[in-house]
C-alpha atoms as a PDB file:
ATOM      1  CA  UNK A   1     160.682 105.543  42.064  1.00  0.00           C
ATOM      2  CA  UNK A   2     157.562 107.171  41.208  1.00  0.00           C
ATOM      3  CA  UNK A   3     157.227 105.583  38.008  1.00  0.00           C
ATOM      4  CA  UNK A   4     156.644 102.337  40.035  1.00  0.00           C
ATOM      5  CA  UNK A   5     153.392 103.650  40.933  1.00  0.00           C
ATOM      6  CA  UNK A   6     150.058 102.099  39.812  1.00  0.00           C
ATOM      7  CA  UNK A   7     147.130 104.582  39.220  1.00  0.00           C
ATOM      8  CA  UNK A   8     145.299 104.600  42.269  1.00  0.00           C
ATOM      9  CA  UNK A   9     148.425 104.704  44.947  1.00  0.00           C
ATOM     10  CA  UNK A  10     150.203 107.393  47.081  1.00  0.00           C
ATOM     11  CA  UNK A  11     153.822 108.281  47.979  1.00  0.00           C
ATOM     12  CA  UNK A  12     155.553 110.780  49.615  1.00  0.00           C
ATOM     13  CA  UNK A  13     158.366 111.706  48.011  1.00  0.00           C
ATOM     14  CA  UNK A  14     161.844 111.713  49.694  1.00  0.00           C
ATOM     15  CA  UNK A  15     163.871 112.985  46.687  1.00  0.00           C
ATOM     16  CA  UNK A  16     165.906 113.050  43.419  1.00  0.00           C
ATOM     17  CA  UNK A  17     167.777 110.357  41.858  1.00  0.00           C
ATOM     18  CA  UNK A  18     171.529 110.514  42.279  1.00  0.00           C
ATOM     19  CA  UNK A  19     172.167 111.052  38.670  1.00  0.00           C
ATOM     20  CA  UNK A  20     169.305 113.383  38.112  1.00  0.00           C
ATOM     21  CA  UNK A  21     170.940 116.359  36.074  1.00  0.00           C
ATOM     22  CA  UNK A  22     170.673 119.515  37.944  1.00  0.00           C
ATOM     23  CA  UNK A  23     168.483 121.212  35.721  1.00  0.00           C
ATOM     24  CA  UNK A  24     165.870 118.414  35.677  1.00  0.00           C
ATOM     25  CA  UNK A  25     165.685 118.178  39.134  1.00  0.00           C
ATOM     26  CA  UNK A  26     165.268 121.723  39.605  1.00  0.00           C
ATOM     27  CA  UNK A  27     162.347 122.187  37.563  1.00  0.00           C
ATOM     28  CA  UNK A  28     161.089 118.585  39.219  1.00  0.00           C
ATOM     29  CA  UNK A  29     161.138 120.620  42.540  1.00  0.00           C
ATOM     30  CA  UNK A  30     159.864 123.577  41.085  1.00  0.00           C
ATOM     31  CA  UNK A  31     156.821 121.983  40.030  1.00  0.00           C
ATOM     32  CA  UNK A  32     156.424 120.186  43.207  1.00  0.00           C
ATOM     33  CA  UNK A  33     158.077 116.872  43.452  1.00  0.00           C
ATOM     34  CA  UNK A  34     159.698 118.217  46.799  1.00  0.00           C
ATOM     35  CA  UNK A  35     160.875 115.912  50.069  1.00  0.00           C
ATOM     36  CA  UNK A  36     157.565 115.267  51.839  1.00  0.00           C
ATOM     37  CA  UNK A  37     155.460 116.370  49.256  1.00  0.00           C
ATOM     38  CA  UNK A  38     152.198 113.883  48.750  1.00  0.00           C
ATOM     39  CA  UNK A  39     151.866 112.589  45.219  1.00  0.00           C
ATOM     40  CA  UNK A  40     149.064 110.703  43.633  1.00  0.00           C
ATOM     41  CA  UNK A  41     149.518 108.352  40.854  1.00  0.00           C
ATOM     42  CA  UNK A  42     146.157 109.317  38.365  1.00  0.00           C
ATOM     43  CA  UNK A  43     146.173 107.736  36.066  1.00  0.00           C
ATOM     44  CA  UNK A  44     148.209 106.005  32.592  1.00  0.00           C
ATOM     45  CA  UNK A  45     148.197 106.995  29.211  1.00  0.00           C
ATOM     46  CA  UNK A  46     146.535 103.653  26.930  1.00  0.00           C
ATOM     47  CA  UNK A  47     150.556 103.004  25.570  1.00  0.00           C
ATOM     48  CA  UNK A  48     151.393 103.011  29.205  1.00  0.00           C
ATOM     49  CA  UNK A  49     153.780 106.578  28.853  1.00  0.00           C
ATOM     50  CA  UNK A  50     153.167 109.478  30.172  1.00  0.00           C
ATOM     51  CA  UNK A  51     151.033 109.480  33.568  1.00  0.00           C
ATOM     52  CA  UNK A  52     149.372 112.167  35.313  1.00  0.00           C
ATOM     53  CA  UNK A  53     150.220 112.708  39.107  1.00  0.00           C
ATOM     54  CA  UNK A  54     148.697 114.714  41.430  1.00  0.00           C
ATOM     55  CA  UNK A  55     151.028 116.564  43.455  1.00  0.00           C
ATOM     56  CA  UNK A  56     149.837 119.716  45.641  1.00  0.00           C
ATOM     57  CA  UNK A  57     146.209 119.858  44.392  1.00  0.00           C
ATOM     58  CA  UNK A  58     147.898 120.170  40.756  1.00  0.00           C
ATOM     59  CA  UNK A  59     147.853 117.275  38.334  1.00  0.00           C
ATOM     60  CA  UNK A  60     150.579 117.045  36.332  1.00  0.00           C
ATOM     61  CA  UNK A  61     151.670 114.780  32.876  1.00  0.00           C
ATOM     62  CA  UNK A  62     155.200 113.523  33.406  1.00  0.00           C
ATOM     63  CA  UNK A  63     156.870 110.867  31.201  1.00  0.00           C
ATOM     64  CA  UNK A  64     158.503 107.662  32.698  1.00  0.00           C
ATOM     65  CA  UNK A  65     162.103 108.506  32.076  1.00  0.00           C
ATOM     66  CA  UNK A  66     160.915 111.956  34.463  1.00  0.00           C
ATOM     67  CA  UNK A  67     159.504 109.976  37.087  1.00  0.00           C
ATOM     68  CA  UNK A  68     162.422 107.425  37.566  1.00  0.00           C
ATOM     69  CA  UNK A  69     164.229 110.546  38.794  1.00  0.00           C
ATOM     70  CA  UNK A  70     161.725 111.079  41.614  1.00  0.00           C
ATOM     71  CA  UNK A  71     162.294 109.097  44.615  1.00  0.00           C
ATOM     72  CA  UNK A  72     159.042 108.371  46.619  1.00  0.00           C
ATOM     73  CA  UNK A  73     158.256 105.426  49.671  1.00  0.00           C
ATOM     74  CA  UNK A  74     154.524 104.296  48.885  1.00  0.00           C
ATOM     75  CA  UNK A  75     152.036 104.520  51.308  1.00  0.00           C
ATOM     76  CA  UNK A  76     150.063 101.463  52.501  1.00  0.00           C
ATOM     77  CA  UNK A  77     147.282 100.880  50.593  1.00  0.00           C
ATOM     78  CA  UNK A  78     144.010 102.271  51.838  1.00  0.00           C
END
């Protein structure tokens, strides 16, 4: 899930949850969190919620319980 990801790793993401609701995972994919699409983990609030990803040369804020809805397969580390 992307939430899993440390600040400083990549993923691709490969799709929604099963139990995302529709309307979440709509606007997820409207704002970019599409199959394929590249996503940088930027970095963590100081309480640890919410992170900013980079997805599409766009950083975004998402909270945890948003990201857990994101599937993604991490890239090796460079």
């Amino acid at each position: 899930m992307l939430a899993d990801l440390a600040p400083g790793q990549r993923a691709t993401v490969v799709g929604m949850a099963p139990g995302a609701e529709p309307a979440v995972a709509q606007r997820l994919v409207l704002l970019g969190f599409r199959p394929a699409a590249r996503v940088d983990a930027i970095r963590r609030a100081p309480l640890g919620d919410p992170t900013i990803y980079r997805v599409q040369d766009t950083e975004l804020c998402l909270r945890s319980r948003e990201a857990r809805l994101i599937e993604v397969v991490p890239e090796a580390a460079r």
